[in-house]
N, C-alpha and C. Protein backbone atom coordinates (compact mmCIF):
# COMPACT_ATOMS: atom_id res chain seq x y z
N UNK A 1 220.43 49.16 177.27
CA UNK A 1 219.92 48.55 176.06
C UNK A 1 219.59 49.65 175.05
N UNK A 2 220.23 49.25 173.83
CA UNK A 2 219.46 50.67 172.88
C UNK A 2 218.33 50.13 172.27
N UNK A 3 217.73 50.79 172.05
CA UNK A 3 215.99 50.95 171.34
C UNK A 3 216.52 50.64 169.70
N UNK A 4 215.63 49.87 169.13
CA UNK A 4 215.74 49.61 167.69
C UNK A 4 215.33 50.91 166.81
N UNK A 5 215.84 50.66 165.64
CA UNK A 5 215.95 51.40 164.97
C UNK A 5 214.25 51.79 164.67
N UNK A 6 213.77 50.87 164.92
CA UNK A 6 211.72 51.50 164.51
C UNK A 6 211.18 52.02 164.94
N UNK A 7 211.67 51.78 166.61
CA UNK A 7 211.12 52.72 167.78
C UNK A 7 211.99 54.40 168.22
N UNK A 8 213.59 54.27 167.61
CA UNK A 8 214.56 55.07 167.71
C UNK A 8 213.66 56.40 167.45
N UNK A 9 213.37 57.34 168.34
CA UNK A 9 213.35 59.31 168.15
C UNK A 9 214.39 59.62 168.30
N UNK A 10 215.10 60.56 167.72
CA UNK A 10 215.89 61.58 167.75
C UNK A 10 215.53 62.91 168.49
N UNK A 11 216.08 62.99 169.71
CA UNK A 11 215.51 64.55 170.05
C UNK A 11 216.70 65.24 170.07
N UNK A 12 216.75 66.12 169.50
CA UNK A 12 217.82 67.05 169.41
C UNK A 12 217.40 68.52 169.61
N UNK A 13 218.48 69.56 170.29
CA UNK A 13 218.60 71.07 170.14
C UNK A 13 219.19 71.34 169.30
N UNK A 14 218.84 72.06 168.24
CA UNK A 14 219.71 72.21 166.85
C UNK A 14 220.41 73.66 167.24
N UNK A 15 221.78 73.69 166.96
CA UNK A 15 222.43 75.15 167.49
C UNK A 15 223.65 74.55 166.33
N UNK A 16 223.56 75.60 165.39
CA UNK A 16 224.56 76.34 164.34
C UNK A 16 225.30 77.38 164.48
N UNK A 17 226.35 77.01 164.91
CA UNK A 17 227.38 78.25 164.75
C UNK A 17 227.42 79.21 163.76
N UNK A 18 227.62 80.43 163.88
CA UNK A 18 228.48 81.39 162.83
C UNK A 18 229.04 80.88 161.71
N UNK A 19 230.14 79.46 162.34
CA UNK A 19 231.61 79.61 161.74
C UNK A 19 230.58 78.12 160.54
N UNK A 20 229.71 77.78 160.57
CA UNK A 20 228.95 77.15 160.15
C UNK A 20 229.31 75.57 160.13
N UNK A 21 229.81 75.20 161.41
CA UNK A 21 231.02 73.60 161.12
C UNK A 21 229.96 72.59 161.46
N UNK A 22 229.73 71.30 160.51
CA UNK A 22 228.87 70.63 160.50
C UNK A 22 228.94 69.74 161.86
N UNK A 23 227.68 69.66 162.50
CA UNK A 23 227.53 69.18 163.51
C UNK A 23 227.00 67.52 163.01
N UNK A 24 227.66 66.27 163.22
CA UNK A 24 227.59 64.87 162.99
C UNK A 24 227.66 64.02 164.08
N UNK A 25 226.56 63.32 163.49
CA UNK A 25 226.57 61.83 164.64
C UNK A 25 227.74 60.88 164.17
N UNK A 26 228.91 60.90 164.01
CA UNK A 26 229.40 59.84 163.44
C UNK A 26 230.44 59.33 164.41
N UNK A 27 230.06 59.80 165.55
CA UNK A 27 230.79 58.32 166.69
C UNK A 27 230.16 58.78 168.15
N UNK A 28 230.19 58.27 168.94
CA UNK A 28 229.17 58.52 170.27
C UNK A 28 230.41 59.75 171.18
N UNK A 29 231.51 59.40 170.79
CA UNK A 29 232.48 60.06 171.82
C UNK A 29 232.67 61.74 171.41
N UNK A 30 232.19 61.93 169.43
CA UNK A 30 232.29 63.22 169.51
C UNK A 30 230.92 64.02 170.08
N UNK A 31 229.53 63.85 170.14
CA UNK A 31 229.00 63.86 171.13
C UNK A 31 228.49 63.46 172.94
N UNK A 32 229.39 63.02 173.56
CA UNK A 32 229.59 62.60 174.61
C UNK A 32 228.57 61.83 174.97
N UNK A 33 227.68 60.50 174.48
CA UNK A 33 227.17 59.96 174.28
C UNK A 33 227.25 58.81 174.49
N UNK A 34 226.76 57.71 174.95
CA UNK A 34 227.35 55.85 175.05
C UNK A 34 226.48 55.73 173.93
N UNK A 35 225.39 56.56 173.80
CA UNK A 35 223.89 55.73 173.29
C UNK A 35 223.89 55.38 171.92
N UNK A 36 224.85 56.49 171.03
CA UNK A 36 224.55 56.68 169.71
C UNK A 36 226.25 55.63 169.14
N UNK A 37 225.57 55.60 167.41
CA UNK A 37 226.52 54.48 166.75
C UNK A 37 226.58 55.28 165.72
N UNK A 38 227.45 54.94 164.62
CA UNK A 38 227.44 55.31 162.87
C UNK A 38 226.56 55.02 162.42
N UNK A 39 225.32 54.24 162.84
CA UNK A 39 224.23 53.25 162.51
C UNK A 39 223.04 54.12 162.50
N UNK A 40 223.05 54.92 163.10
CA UNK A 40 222.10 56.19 163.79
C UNK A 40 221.53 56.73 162.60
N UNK A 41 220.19 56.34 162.71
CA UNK A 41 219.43 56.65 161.19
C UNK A 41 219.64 56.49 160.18
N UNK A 42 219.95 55.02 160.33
CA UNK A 42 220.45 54.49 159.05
C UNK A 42 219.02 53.64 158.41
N UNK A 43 217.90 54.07 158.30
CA UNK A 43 216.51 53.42 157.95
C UNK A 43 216.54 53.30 156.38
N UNK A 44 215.90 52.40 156.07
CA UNK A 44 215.04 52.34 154.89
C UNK A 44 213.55 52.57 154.72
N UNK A 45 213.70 52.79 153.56
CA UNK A 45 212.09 53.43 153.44
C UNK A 45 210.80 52.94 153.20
N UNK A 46 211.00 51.40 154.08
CA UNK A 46 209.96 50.64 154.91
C UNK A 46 210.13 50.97 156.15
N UNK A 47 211.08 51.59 157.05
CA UNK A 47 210.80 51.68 157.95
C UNK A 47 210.16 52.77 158.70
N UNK A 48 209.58 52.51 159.63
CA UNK A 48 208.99 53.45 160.24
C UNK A 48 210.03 54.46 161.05
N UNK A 49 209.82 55.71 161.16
CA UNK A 49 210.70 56.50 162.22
C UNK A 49 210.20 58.05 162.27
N UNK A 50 210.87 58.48 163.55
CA UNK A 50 210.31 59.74 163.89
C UNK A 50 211.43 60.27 164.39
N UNK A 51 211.55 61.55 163.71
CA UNK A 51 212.42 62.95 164.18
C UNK A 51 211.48 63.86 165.17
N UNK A 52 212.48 64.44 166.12
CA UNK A 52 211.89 65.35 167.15
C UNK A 52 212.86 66.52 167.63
N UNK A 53 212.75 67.94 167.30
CA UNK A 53 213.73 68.90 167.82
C UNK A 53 212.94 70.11 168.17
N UNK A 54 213.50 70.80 168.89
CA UNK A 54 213.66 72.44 169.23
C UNK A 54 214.16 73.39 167.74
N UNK A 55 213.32 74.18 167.58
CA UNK A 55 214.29 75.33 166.53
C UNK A 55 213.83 76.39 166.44
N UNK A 56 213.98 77.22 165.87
CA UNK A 56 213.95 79.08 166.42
C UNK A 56 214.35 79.29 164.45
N UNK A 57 213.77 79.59 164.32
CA UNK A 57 213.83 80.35 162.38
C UNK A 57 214.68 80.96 163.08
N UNK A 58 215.88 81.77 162.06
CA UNK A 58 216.72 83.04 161.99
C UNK A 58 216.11 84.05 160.92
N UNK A 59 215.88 83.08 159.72
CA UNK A 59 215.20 84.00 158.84
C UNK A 59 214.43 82.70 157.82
N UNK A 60 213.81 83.32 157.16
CA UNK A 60 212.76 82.91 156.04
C UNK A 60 214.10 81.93 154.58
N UNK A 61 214.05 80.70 155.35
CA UNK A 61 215.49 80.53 154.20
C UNK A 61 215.42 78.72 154.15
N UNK A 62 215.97 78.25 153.46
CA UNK A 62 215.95 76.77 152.99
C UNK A 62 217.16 76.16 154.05
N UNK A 63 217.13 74.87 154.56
CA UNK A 63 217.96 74.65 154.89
C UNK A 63 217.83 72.91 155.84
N UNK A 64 219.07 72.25 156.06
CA UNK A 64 218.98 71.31 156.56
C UNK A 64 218.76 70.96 158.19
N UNK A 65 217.99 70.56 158.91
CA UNK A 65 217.79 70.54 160.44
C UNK A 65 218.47 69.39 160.90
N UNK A 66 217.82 68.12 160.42
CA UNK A 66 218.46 66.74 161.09
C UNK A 66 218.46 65.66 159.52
N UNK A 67 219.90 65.35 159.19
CA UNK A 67 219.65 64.91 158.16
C UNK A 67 220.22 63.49 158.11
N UNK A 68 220.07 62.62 157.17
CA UNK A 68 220.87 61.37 156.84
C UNK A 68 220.82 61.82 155.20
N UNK A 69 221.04 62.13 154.73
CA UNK A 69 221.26 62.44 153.05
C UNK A 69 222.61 63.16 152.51
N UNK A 70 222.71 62.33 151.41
CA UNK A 70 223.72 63.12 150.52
C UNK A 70 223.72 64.20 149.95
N UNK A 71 224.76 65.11 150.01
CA UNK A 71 225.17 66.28 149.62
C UNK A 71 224.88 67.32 148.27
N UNK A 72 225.43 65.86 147.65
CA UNK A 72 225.06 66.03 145.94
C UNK A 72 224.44 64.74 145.29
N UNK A 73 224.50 65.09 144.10
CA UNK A 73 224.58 64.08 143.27
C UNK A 73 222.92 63.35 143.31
N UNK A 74 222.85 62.09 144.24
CA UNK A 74 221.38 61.73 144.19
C UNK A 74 220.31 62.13 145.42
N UNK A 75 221.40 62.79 146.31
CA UNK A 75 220.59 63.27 147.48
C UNK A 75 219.99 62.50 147.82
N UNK A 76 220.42 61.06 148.24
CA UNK A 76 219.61 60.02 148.51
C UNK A 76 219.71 59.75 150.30
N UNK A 77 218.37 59.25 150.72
CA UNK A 77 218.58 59.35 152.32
C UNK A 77 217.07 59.86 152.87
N UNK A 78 217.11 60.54 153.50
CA UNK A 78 215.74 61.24 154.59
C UNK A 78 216.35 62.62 155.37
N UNK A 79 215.00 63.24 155.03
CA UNK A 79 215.86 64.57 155.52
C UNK A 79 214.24 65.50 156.35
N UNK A 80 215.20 66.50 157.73
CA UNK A 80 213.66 67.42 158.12
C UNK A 80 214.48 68.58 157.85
N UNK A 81 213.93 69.64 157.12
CA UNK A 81 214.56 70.83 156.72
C UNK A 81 213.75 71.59 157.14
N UNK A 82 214.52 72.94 156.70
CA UNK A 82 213.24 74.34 156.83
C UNK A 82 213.11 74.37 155.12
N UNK A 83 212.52 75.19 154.41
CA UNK A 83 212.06 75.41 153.24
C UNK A 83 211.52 77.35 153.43
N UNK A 84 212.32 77.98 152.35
CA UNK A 84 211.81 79.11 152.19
C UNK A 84 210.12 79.46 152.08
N UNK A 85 209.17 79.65 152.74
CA UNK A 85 208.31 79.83 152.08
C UNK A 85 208.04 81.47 151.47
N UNK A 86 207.04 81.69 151.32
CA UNK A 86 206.63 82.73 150.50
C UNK A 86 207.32 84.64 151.36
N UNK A 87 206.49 84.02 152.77
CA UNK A 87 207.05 85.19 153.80
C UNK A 87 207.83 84.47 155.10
N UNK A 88 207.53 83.06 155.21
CA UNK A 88 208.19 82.66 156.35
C UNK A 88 208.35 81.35 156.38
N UNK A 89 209.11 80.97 157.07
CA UNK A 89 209.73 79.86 156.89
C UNK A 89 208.52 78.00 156.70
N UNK A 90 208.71 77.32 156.45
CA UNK A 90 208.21 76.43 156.38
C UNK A 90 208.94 75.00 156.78
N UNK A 91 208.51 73.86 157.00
CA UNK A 91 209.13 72.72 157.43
C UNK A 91 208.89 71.60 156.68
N UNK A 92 209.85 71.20 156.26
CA UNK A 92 209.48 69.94 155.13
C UNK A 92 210.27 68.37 155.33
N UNK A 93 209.93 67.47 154.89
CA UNK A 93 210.30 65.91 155.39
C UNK A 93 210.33 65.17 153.77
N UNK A 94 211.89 65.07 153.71
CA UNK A 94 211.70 63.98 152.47
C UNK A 94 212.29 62.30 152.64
N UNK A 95 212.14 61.38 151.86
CA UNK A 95 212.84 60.17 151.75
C UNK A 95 213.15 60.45 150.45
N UNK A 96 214.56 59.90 150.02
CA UNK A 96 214.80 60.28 148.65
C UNK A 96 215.69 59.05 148.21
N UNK A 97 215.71 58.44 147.13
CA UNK A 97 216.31 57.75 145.81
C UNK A 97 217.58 58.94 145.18
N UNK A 98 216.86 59.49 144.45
CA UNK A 98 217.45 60.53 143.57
C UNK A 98 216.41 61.76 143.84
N UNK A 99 217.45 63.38 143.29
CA UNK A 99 216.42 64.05 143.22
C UNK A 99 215.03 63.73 142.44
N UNK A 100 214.49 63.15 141.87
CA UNK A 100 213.56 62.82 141.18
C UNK A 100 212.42 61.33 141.02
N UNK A 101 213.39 60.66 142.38
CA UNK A 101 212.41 59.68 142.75
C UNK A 101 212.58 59.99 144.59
N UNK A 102 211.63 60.77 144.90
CA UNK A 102 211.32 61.33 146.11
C UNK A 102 209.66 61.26 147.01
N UNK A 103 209.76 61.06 147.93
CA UNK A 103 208.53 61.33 148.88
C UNK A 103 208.61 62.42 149.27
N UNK A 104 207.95 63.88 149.72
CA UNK A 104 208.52 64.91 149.67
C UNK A 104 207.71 66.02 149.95
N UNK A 105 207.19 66.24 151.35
CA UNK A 105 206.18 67.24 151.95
C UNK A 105 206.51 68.42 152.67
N UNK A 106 205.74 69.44 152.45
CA UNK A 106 206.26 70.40 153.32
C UNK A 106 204.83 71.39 153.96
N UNK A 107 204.87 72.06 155.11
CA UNK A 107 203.72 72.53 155.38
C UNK A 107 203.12 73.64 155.10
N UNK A 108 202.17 73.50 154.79
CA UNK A 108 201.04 74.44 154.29
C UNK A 108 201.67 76.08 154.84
N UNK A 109 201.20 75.50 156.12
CA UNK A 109 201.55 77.02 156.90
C UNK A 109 202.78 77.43 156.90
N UNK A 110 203.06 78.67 157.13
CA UNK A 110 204.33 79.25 157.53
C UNK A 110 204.50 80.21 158.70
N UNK A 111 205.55 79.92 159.28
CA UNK A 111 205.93 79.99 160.73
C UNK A 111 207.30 80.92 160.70
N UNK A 112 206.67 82.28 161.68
CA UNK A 112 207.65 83.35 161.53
C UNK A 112 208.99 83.02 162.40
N UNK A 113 209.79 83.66 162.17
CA UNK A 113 211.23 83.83 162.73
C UNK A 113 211.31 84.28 164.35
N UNK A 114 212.05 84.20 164.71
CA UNK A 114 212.43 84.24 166.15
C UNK A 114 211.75 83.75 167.51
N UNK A 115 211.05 82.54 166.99
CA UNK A 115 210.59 81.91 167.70
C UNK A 115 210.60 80.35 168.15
N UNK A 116 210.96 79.69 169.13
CA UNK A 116 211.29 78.43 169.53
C UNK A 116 209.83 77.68 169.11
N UNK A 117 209.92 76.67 168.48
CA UNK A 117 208.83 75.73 168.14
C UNK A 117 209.41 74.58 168.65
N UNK A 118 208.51 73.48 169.33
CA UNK A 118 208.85 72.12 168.78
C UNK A 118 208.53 71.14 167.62
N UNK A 119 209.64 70.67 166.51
CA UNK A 119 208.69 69.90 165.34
C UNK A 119 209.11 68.88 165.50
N UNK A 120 208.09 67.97 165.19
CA UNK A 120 208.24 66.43 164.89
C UNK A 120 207.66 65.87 163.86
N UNK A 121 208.66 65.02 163.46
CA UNK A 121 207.97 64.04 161.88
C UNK A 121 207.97 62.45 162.23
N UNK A 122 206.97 62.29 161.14
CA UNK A 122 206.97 61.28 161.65
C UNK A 122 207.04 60.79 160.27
N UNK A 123 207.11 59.61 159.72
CA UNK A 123 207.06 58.97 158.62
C UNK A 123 206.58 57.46 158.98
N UNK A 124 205.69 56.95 158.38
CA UNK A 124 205.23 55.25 158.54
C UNK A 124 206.10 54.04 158.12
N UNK A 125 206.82 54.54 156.94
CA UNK A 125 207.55 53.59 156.05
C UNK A 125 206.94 53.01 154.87
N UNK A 126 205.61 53.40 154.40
CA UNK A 126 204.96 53.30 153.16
C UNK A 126 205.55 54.32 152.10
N UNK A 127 206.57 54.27 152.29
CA UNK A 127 207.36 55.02 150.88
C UNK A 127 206.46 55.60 149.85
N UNK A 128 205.46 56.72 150.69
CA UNK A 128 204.84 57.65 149.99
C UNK A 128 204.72 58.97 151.00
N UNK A 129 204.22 60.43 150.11
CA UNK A 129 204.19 61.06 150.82
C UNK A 129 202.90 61.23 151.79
N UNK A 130 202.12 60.16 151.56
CA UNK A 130 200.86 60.05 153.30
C UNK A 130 201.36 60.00 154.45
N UNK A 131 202.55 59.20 154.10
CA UNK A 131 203.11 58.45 155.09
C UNK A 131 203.79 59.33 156.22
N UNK A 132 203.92 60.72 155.87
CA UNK A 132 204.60 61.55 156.67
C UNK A 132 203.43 62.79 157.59
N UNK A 133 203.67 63.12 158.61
CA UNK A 133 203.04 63.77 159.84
C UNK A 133 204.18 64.67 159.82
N UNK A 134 203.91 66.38 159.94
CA UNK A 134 204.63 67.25 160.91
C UNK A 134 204.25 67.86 161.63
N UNK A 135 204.27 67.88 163.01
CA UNK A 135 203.53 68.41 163.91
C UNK A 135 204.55 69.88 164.39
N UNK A 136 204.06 70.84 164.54
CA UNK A 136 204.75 71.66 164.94
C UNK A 136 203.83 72.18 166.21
N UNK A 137 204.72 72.61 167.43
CA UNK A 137 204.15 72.89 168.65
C UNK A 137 202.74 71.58 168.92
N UNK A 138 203.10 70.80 168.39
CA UNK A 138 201.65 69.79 168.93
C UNK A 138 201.05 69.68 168.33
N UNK A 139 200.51 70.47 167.06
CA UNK A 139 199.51 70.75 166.06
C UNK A 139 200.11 69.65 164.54
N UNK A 140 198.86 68.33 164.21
CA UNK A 140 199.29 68.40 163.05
C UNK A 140 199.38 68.89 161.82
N UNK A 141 199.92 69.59 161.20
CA UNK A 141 200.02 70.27 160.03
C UNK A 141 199.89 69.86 159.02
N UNK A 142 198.55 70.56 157.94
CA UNK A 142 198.52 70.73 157.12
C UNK A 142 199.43 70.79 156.06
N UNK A 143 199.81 69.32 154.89
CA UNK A 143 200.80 69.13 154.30
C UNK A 143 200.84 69.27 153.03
N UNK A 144 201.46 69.74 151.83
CA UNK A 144 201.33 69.68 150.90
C UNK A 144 202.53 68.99 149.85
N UNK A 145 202.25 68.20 149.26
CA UNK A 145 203.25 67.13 148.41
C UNK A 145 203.36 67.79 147.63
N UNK A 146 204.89 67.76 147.45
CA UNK A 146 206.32 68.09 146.58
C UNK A 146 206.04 67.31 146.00
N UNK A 147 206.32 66.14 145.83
CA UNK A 147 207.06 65.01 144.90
C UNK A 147 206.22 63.70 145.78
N UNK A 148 206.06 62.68 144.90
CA UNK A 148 205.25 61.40 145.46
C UNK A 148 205.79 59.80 144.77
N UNK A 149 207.21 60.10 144.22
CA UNK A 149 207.44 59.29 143.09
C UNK A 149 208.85 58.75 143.02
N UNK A 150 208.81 58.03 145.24
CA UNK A 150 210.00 57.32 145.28
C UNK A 150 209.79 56.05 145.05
N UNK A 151 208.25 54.92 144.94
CA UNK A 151 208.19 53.90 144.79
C UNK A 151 208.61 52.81 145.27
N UNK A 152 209.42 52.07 145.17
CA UNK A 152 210.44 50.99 145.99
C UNK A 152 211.85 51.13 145.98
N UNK A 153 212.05 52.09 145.83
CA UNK A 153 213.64 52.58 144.97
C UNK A 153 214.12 52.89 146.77
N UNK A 154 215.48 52.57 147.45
CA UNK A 154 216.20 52.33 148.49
C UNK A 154 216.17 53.87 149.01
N UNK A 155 216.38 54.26 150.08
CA UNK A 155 217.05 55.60 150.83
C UNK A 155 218.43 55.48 151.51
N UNK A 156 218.99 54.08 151.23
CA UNK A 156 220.16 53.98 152.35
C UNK A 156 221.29 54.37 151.76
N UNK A 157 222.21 55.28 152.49
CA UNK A 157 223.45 55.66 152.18
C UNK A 157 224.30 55.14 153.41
N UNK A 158 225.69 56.08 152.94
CA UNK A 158 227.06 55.83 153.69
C UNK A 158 227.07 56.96 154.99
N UNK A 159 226.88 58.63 154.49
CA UNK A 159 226.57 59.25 155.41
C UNK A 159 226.12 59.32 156.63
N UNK A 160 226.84 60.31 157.43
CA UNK A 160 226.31 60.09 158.71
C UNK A 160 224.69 60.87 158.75
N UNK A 161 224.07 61.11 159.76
CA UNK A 161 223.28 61.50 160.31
C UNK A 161 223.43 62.91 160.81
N UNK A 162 223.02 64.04 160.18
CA UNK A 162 223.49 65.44 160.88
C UNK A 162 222.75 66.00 161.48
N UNK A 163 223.32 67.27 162.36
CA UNK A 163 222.66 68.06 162.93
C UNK A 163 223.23 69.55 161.74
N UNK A 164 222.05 70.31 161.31
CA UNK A 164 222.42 71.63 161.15
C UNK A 164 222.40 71.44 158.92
N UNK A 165 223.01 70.11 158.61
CA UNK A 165 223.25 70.58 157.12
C UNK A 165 223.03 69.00 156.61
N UNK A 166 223.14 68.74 155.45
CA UNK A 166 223.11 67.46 154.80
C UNK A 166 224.54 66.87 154.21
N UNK A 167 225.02 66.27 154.02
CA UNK A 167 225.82 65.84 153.03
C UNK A 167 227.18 64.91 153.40
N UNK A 168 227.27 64.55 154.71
CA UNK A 168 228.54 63.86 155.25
C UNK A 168 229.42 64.69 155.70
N UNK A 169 230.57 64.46 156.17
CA UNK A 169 231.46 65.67 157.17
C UNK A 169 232.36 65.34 155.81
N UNK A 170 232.18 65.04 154.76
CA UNK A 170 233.63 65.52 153.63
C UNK A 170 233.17 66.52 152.85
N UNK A 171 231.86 66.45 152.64
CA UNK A 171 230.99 67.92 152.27
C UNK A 171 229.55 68.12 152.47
N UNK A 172 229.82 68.80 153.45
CA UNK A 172 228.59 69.29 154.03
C UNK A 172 228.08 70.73 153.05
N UNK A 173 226.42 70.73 153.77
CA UNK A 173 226.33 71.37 152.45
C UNK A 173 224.85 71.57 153.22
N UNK A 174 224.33 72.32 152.73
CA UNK A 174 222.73 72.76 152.93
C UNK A 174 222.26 72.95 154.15
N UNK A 175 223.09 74.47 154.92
CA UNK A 175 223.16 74.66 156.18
C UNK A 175 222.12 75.60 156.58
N UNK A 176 221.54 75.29 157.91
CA UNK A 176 220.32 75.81 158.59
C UNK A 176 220.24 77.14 159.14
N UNK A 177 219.79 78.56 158.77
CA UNK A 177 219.89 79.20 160.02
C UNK A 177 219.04 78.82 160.53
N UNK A 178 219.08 79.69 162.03
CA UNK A 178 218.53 79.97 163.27
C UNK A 178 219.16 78.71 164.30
N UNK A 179 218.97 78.63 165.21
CA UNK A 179 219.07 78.05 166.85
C UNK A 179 218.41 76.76 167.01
């Protein structure tokens, strides 16, 4: 039986190649999988849901971890990234409309390179940025809002669900270092 989409976690090991080739959920057989569909984080932004992975910074740099969002254009969807911070990396969680009607947090702290963390987000589905939790190693983190000004405006796209970058396997785009 699969788990609904409200209760659905994602746990993933995020591992980016060199050659940088976008890693996608978009059929169960290219991950050897029964469990997963094209459907796979396909939420709106009433719904409730939670991301959960392993990751290791490479360096202090922006980038996509586990995404359902578009590439360009309105960047519309839900996304857990890293975010450059000042000296080290940071972790951030958006729901997005357009760039400019967004929910959109990232954490206070920053978290050095070469080290395995576990993060998890969580989001409620009150299509604001309260609504989001990142816990890193267990700890909830201290969040600070980007943007608060997605309102009732949709997150659902066509895109698949990635590992490593954002944007669909016709252009991928906003790729992660580290492990």
């Amino acid at each position: 039986m699969k788990p609904s989409a409200l209760a659905l976690t994602l746990l993933c090991l995020v591992y980016v190649p060199t050659t940088r080739a976008a890693k996608s959920f978009t059929s169960a057989s290219s991950l050897d999988m029964d469990c997963l569909d094209t459907t796979l984080g396909n939420w709106e932004r009433t719904q409730a849901f939670s991301v959960s992975l392993w990751h290791k910074p490479a360096s202090n740099s922006s980038g996509g971890l586990v995404c359902k969002q578009e590439g360009s254009g309105n960047f519309r969807g839900w996304a857990l990234r890293t975010r450059a911070g000042a000296s080290s990396t940071q972790y951030a969680a958006e729901v997005a409309n357009t760039g400019s009607l967004t929910a959109n947090v990232r954490t206070t702290s920053e978290f050095s390179s070469g080290t395995w963390r576990h993060i998890v987000v969580t989001y409620s589905g009150s299509g604001t940025a309260a609504g989001f939790h990142i816990y890193v190693g267990g700890s909830d983190q201290t969040l600070t809002t980007i943007d608060d000004t997605l309102g009732s405006n949709t997150i659902l796209n066509s895109v698949p669900t990635q590992l490593g970058c954002r944007g669909g396997t016709s252009s991928p785009a906003f790729f992660v270092n580290g492990d």
